[in-house]
C-alpha atoms as a PDB file:
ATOM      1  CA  UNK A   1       0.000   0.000   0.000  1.00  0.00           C
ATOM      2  CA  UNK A   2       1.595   2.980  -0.772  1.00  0.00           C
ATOM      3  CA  UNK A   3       0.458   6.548   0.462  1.00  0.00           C
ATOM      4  CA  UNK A   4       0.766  10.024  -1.642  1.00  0.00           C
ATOM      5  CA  UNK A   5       2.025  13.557  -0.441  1.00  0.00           C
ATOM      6  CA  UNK A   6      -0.768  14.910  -3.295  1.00  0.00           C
ATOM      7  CA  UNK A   7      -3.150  16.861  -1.448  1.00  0.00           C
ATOM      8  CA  UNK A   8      -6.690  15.108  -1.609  1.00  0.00           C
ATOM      9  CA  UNK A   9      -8.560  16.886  -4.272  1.00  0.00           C
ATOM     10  CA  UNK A  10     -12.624  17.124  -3.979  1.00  0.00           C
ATOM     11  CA  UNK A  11     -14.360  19.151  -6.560  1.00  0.00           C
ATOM     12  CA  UNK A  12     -11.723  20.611  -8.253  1.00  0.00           C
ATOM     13  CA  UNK A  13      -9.529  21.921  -4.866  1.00  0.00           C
ATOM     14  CA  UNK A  14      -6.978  20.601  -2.957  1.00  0.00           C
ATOM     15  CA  UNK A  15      -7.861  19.274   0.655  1.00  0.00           C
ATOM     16  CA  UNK A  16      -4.900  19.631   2.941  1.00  0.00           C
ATOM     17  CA  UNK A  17      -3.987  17.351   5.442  1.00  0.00           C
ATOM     18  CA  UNK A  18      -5.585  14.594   4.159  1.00  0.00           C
ATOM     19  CA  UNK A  19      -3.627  11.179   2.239  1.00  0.00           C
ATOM     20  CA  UNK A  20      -5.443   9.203  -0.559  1.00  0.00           C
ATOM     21  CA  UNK A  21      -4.260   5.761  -1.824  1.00  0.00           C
ATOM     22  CA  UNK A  22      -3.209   5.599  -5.113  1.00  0.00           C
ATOM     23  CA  UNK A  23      -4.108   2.444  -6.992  1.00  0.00           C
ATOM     24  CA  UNK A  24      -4.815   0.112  -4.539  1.00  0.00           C
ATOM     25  CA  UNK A  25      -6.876  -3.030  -4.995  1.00  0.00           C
ATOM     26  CA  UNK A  26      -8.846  -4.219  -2.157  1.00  0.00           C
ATOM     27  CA  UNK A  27      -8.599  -7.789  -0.791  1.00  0.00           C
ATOM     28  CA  UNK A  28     -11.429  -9.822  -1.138  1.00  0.00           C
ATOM     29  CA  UNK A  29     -12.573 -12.564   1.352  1.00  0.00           C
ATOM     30  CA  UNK A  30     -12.492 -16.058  -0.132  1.00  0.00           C
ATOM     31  CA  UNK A  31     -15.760 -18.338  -0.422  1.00  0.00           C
ATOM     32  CA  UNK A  32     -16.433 -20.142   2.964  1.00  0.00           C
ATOM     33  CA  UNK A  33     -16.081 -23.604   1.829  1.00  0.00           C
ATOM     34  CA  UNK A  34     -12.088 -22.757   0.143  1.00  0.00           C
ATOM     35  CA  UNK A  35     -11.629 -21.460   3.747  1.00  0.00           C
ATOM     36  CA  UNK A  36     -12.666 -24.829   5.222  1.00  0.00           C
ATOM     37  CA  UNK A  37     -10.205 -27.157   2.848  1.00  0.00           C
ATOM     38  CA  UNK A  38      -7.789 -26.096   5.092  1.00  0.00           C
ATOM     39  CA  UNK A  39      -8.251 -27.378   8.149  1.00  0.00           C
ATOM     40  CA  UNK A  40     -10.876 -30.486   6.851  1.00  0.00           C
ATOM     41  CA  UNK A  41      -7.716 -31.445   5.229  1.00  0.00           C
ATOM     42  CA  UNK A  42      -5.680 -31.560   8.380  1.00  0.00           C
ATOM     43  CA  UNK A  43      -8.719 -33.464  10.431  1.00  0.00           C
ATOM     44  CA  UNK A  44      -8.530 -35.866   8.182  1.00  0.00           C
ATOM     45  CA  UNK A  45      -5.080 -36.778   8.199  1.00  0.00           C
ATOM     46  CA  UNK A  46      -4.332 -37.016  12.270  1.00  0.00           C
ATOM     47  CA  UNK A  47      -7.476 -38.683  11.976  1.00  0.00           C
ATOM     48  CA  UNK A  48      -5.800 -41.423   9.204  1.00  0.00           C
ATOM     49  CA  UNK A  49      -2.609 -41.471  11.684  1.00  0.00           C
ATOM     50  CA  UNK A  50      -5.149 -42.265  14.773  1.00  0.00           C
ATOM     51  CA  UNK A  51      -6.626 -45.134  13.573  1.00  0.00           C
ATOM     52  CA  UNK A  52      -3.063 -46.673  12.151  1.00  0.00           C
ATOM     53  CA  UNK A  53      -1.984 -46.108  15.675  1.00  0.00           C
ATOM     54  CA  UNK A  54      -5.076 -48.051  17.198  1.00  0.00           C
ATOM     55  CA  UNK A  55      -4.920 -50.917  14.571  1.00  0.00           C
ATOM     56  CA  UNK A  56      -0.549 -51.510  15.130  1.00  0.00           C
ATOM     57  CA  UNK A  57      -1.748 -51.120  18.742  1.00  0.00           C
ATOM     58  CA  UNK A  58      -4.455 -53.699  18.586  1.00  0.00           C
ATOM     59  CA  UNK A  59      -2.376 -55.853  16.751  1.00  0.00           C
ATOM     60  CA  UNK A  60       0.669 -55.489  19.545  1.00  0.00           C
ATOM     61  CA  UNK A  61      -1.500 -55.637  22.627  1.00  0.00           C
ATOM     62  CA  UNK A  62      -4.479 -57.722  21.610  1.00  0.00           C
ATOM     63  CA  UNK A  63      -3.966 -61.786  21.117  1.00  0.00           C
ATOM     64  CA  UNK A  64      -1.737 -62.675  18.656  1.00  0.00           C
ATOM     65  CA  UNK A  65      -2.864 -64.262  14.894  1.00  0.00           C
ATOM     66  CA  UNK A  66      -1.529 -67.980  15.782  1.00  0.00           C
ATOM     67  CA  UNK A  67       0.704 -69.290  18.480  1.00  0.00           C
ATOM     68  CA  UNK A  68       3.915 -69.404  16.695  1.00  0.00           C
ATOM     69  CA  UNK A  69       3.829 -65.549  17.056  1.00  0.00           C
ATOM     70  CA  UNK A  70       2.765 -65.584  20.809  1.00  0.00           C
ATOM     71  CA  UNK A  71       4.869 -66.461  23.989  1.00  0.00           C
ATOM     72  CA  UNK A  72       3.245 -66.644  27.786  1.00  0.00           C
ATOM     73  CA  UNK A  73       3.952 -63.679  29.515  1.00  0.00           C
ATOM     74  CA  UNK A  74       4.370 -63.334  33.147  1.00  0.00           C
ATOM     75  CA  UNK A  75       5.048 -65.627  36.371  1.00  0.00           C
ATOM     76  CA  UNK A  76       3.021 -68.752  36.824  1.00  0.00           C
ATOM     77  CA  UNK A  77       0.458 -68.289  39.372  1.00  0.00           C
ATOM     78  CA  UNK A  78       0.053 -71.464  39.800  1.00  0.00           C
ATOM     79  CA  UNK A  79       2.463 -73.899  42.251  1.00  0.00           C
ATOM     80  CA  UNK A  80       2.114 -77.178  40.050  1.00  0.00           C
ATOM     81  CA  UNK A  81       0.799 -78.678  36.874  1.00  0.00           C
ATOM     82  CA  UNK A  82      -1.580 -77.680  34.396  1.00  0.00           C
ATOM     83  CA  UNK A  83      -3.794 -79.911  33.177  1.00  0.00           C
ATOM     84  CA  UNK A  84      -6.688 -79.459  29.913  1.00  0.00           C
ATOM     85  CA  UNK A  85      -9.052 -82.574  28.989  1.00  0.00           C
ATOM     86  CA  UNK A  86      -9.813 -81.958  25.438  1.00  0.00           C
ATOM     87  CA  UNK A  87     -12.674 -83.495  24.008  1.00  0.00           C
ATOM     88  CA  UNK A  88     -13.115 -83.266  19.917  1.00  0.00           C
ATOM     89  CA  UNK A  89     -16.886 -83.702  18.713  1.00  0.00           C
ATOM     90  CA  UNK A  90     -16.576 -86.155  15.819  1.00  0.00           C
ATOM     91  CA  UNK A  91     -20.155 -86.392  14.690  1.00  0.00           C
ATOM     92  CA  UNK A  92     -21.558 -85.649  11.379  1.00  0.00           C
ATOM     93  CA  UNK A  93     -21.821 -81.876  11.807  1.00  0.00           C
ATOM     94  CA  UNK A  94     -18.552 -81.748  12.459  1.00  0.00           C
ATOM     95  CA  UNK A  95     -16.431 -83.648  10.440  1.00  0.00           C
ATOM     96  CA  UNK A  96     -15.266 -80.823   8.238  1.00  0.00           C
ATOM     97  CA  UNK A  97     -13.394 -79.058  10.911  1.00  0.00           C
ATOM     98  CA  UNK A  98     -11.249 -82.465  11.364  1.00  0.00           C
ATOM     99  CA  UNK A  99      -8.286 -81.283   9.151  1.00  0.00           C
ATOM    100  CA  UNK A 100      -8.630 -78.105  10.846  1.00  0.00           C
ATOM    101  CA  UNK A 101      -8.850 -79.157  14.475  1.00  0.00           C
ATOM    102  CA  UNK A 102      -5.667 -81.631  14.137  1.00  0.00           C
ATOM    103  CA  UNK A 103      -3.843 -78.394  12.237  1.00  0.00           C
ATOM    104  CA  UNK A 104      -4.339 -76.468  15.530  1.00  0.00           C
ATOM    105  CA  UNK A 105      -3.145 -79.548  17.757  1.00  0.00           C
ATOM    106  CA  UNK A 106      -0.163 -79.482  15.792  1.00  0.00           C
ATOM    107  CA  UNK A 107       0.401 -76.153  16.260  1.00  0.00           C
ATOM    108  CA  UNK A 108      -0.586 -76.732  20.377  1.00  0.00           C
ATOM    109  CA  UNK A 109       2.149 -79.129  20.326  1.00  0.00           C
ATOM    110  CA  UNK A 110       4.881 -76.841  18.901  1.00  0.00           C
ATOM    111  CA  UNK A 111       3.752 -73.899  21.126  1.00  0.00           C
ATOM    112  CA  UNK A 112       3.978 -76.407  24.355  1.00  0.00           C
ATOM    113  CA  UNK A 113       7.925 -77.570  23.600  1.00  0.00           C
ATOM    114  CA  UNK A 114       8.419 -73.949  24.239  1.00  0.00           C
ATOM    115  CA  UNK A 115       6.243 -72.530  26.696  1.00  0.00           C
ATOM    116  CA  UNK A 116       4.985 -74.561  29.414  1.00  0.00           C
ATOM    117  CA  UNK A 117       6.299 -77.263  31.304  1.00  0.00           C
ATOM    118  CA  UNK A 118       7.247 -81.261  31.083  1.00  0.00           C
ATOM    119  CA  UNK A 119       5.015 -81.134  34.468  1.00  0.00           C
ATOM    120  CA  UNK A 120       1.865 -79.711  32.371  1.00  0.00           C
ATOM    121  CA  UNK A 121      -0.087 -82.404  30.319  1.00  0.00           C
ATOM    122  CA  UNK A 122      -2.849 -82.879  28.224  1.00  0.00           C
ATOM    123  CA  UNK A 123      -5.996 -85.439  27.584  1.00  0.00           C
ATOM    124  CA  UNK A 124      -7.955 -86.272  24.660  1.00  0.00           C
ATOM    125  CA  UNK A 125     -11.117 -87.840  23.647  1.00  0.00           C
ATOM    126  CA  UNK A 126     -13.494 -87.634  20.913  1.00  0.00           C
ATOM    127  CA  UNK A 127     -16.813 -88.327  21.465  1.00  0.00           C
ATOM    128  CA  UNK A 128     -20.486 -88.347  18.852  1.00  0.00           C
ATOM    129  CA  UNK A 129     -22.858 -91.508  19.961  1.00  0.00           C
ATOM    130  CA  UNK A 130     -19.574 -93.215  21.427  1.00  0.00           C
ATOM    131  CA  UNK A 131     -16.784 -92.132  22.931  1.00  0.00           C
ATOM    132  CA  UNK A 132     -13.086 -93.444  22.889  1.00  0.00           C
ATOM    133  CA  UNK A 133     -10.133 -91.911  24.672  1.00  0.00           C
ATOM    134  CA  UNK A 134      -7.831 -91.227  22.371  1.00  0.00           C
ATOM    135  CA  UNK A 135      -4.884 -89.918  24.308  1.00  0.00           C
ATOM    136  CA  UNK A 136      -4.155 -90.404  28.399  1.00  0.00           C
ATOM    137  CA  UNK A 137      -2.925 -87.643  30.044  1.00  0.00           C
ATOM    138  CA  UNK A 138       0.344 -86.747  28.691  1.00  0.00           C
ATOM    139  CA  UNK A 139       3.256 -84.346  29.342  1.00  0.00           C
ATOM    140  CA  UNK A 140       3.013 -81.308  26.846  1.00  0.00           C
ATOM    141  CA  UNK A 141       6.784 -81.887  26.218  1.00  0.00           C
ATOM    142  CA  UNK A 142       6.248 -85.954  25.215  1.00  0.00           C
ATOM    143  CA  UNK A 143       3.148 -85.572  22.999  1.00  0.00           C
ATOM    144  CA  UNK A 144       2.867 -88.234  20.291  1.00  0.00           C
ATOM    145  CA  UNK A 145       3.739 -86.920  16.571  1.00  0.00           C
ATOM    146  CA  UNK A 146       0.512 -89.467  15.935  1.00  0.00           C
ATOM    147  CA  UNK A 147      -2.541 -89.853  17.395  1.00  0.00           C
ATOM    148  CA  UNK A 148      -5.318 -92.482  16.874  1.00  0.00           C
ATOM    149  CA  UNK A 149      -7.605 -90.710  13.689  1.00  0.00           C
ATOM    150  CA  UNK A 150     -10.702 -90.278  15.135  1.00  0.00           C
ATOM    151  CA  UNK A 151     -13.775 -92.436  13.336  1.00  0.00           C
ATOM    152  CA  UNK A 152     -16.739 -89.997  12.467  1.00  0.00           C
ATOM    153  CA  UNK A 153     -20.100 -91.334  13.834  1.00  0.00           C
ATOM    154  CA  UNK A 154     -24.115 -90.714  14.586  1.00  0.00           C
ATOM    155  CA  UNK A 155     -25.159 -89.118  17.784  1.00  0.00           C
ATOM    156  CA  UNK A 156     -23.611 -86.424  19.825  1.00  0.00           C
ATOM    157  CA  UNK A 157     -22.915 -87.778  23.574  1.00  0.00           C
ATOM    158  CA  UNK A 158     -20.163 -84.916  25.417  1.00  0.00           C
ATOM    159  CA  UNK A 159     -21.089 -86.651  28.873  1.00  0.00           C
ATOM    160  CA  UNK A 160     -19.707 -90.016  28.216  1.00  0.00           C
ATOM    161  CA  UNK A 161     -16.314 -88.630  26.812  1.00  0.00           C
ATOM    162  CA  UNK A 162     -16.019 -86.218  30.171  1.00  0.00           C
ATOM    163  CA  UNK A 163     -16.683 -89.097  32.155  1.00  0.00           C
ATOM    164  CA  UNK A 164     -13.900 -91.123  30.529  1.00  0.00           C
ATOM    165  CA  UNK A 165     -11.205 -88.437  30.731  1.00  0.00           C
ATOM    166  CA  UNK A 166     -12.079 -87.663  33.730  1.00  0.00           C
ATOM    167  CA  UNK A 167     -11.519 -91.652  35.108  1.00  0.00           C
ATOM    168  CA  UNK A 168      -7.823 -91.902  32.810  1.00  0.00           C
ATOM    169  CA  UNK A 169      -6.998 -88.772  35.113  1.00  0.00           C
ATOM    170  CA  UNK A 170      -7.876 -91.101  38.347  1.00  0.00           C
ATOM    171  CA  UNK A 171      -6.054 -94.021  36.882  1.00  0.00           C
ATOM    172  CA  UNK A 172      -2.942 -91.772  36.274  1.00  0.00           C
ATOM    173  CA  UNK A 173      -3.057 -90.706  39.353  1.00  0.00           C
ATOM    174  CA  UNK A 174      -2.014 -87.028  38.631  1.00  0.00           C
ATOM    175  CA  UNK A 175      -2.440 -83.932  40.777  1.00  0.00           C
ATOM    176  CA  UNK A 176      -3.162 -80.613  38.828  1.00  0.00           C
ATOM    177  CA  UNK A 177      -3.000 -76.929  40.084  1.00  0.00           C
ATOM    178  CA  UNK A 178      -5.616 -76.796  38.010  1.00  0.00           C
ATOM    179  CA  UNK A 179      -7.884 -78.193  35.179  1.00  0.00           C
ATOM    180  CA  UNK A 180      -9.623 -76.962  32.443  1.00  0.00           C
ATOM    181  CA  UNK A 181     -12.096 -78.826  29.742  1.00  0.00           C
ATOM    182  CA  UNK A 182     -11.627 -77.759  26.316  1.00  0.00           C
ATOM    183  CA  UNK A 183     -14.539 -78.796  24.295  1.00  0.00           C
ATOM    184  CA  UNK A 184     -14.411 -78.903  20.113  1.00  0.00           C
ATOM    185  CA  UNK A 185     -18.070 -78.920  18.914  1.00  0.00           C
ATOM    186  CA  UNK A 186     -21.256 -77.297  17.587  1.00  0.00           C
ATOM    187  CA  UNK A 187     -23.044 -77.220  20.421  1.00  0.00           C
ATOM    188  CA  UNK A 188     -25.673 -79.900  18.941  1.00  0.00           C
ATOM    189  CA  UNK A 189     -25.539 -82.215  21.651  1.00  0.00           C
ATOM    190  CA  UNK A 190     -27.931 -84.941  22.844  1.00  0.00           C
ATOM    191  CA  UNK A 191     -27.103 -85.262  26.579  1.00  0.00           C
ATOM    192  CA  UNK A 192     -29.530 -85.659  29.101  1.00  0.00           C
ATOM    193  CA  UNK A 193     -28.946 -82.381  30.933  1.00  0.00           C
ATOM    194  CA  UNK A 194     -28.607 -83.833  34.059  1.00  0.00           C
ATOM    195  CA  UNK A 195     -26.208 -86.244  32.747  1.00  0.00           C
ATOM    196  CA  UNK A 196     -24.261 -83.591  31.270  1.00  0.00           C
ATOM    197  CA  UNK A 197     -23.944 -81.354  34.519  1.00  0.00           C
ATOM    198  CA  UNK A 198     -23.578 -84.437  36.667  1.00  0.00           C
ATOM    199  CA  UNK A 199     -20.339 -84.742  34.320  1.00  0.00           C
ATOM    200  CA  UNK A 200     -18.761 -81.763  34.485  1.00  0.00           C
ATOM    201  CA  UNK A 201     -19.090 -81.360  38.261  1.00  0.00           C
ATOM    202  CA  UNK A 202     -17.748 -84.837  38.979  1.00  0.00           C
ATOM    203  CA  UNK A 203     -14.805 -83.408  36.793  1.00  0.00           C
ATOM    204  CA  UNK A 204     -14.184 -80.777  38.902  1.00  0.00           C
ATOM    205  CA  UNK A 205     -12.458 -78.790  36.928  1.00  0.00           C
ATOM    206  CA  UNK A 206     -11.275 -74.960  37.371  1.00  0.00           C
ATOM    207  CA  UNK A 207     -12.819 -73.573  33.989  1.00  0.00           C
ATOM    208  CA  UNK A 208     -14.686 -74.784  31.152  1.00  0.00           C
ATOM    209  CA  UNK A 209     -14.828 -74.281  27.469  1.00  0.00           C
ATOM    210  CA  UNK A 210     -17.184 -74.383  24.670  1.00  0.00           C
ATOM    211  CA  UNK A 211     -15.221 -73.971  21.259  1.00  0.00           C
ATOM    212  CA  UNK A 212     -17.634 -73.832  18.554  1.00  0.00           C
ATOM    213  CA  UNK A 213     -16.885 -73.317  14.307  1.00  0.00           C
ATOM    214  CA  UNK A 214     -18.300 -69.747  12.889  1.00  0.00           C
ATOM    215  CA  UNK A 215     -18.570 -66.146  14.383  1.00  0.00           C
ATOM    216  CA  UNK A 216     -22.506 -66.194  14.583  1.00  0.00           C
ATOM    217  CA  UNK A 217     -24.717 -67.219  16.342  1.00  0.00           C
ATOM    218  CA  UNK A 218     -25.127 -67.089  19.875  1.00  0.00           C
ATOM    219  CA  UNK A 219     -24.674 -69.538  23.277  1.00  0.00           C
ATOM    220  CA  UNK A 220     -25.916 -73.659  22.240  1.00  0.00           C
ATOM    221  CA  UNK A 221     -29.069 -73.739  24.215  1.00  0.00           C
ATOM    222  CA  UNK A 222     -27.954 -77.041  25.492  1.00  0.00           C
ATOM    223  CA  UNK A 223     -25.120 -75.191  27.894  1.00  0.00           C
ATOM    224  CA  UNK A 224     -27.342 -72.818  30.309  1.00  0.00           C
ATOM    225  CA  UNK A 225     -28.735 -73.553  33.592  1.00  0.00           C
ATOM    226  CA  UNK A 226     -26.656 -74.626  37.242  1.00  0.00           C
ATOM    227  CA  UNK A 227     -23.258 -75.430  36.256  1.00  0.00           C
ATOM    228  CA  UNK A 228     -23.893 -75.284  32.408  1.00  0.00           C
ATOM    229  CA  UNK A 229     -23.857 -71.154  33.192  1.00  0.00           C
ATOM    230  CA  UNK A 230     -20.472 -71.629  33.573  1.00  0.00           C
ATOM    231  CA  UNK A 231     -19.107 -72.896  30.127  1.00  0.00           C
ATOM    232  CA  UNK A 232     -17.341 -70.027  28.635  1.00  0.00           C
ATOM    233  CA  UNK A 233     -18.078 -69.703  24.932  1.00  0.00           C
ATOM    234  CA  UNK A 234     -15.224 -69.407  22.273  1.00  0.00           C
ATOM    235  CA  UNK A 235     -15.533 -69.205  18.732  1.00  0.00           C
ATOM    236  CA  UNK A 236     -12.892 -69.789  15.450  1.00  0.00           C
ATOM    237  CA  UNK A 237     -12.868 -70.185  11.831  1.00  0.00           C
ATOM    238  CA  UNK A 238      -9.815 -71.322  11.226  1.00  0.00           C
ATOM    239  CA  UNK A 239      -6.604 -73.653  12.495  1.00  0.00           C
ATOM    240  CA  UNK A 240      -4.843 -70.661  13.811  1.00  0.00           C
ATOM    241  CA  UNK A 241      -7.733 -69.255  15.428  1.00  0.00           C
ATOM    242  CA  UNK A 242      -8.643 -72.282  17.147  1.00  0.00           C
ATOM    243  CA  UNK A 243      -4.469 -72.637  17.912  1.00  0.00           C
ATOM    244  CA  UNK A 244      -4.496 -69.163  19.874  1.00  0.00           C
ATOM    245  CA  UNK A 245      -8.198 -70.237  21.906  1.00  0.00           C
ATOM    246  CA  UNK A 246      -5.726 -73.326  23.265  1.00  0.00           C
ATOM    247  CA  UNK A 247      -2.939 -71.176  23.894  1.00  0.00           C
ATOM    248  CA  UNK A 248      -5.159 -68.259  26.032  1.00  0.00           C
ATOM    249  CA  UNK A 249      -6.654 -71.754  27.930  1.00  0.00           C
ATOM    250  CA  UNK A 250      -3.368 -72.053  29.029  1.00  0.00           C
ATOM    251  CA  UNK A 251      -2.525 -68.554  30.596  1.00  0.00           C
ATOM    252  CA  UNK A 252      -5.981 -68.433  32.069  1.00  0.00           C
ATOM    253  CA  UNK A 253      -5.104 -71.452  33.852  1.00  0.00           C
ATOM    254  CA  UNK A 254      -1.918 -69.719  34.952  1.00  0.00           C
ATOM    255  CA  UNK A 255      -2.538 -66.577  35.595  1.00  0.00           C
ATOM    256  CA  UNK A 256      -0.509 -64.996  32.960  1.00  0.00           C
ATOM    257  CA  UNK A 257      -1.100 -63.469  29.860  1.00  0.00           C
ATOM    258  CA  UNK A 258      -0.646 -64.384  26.270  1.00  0.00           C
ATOM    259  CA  UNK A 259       1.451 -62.337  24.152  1.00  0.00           C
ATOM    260  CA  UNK A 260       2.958 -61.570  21.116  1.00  0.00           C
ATOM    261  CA  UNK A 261       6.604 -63.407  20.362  1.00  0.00           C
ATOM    262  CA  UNK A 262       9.488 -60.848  19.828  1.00  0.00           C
ATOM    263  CA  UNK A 263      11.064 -62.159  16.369  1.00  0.00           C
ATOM    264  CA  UNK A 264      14.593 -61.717  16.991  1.00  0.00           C
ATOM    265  CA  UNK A 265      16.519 -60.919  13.697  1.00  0.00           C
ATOM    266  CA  UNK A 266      20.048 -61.617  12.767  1.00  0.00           C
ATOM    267  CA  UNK A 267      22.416 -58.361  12.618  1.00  0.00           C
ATOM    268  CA  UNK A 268      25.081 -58.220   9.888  1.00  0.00           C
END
């Protein structure tokens, strides 16, 4: 802006004491939605960096994607063994999760050489109209590369097979800090519910599981009422899924925490 020493002239005559501007445009205000680019722009972007921080953060904090990433984290709570009867639901309904249940075993296996004890051990039966014990309890660091393959059949009995892990633990004559029952199935059972809770509280065990395939759908109708109440509900659809619901079994049981495995890499 630049000021002249002209006298202002009105009418013809010079006004003195008074400055005029001499070719000066004046600004204009720009339209208000240029003037909100601006800072819509800059929302949006900490906004963008927020939710990359939450999802690296979820994926650091929350359970790992399968157990060869996670490790057990914290001091056992526990002064003893661990012990988990697992019980696989071989019936019709279910024998297209077979490849996928023994998958997650595998990877059970693995993740025990490294993370829990000799002392801690394992069970297995399957179970549809019959039951057959397919592996006595068994130290998680002398689990058999084979097990018997389970034989698909009609009718879904769970009682029977609790009742049968739960005598190979009296015959072994183990003591466990404590116990949990893991078991692999749709929910579709055909127990007499008495039966059924008569099972699991001669089995005394610390916690129970349901694992059942799919995300939807809600609690088997077959698992509420007295002890039933207490079955907690997990749910996978696939090997490595299923892997990391066996893996958080175990650090409920003792009282730690399951985390992600710090991948050390090799320095030049």
């Amino acid at each position: 802006m630049r000021f002249t020493s002209t006298p202002a002239v009105a009418d013809g005559r010079a006004v003195p004491g008074r400055a005029v501007l001499d070719d000066v445009a004046v600004p204009t205000r720009p339209p208000w939605w240029r003037r909100l680019i601006r800072p819509l722009l800059t929302t949006l972007l900490v906004l963008a960096l927020l939710a990359f921080c939450a999802v690296r953060i979820h994926d650091w904090l929350g359970p790992p994607a399968s157990l060869d990433q996670a490790v057990l984290e914290g001091a056992r709570k526990v002064a003893g063994p661990v012990c988990i009867d697992e019980i696989q639901d071989v019936s019709g309904s279910m024998t297209q999760y077979t490849a996928l249940r023994e998958q997650a075993v595998d990877q059970l296996f693995q993740f025990a050489q490294r993370e829990l004890e000799a002392s801690d051990q394992l069970a297995e039966a399957v179970f549809s109209g019959t039951t057959g014990v397919t592996m006595p309890p068994t130290s998680l660091h002398a689990l058999p590369a084979r097990r018997p393959a389970p034989a698909p059949g009609d009718g879904t009995l769970m009682a029977p097979a609790i009742r049968a892990l739960t005598a190979a633990d009296r015959r072994a004559d183990r003591t466990c800090a404590a116990r949990a029952l893991v078991a692999i199935t749709d929910g579709e059972v055909h127990d007499d519910p008495a039966e059924l809770r008569g099972a699991l509280v001669d089995g005394a065990y610390t916690r129970m599981y349901l694992v059942v395939p799919g995300l939807a759908g809600g609690r088997p109708g077959a698992f509420t009422g007295d002890v039933l109440d207490g079955v907690v509900v997990r749910r996978f659809t696939d090997a490595r899924r299923l892997g990391v619901i066996f893996g958080q079994v175990f650090a409920e049981l003792l009282g730690v925490e399951l985390r992600h495995r710090k991948i050390e890499t090799d320095r030049p």
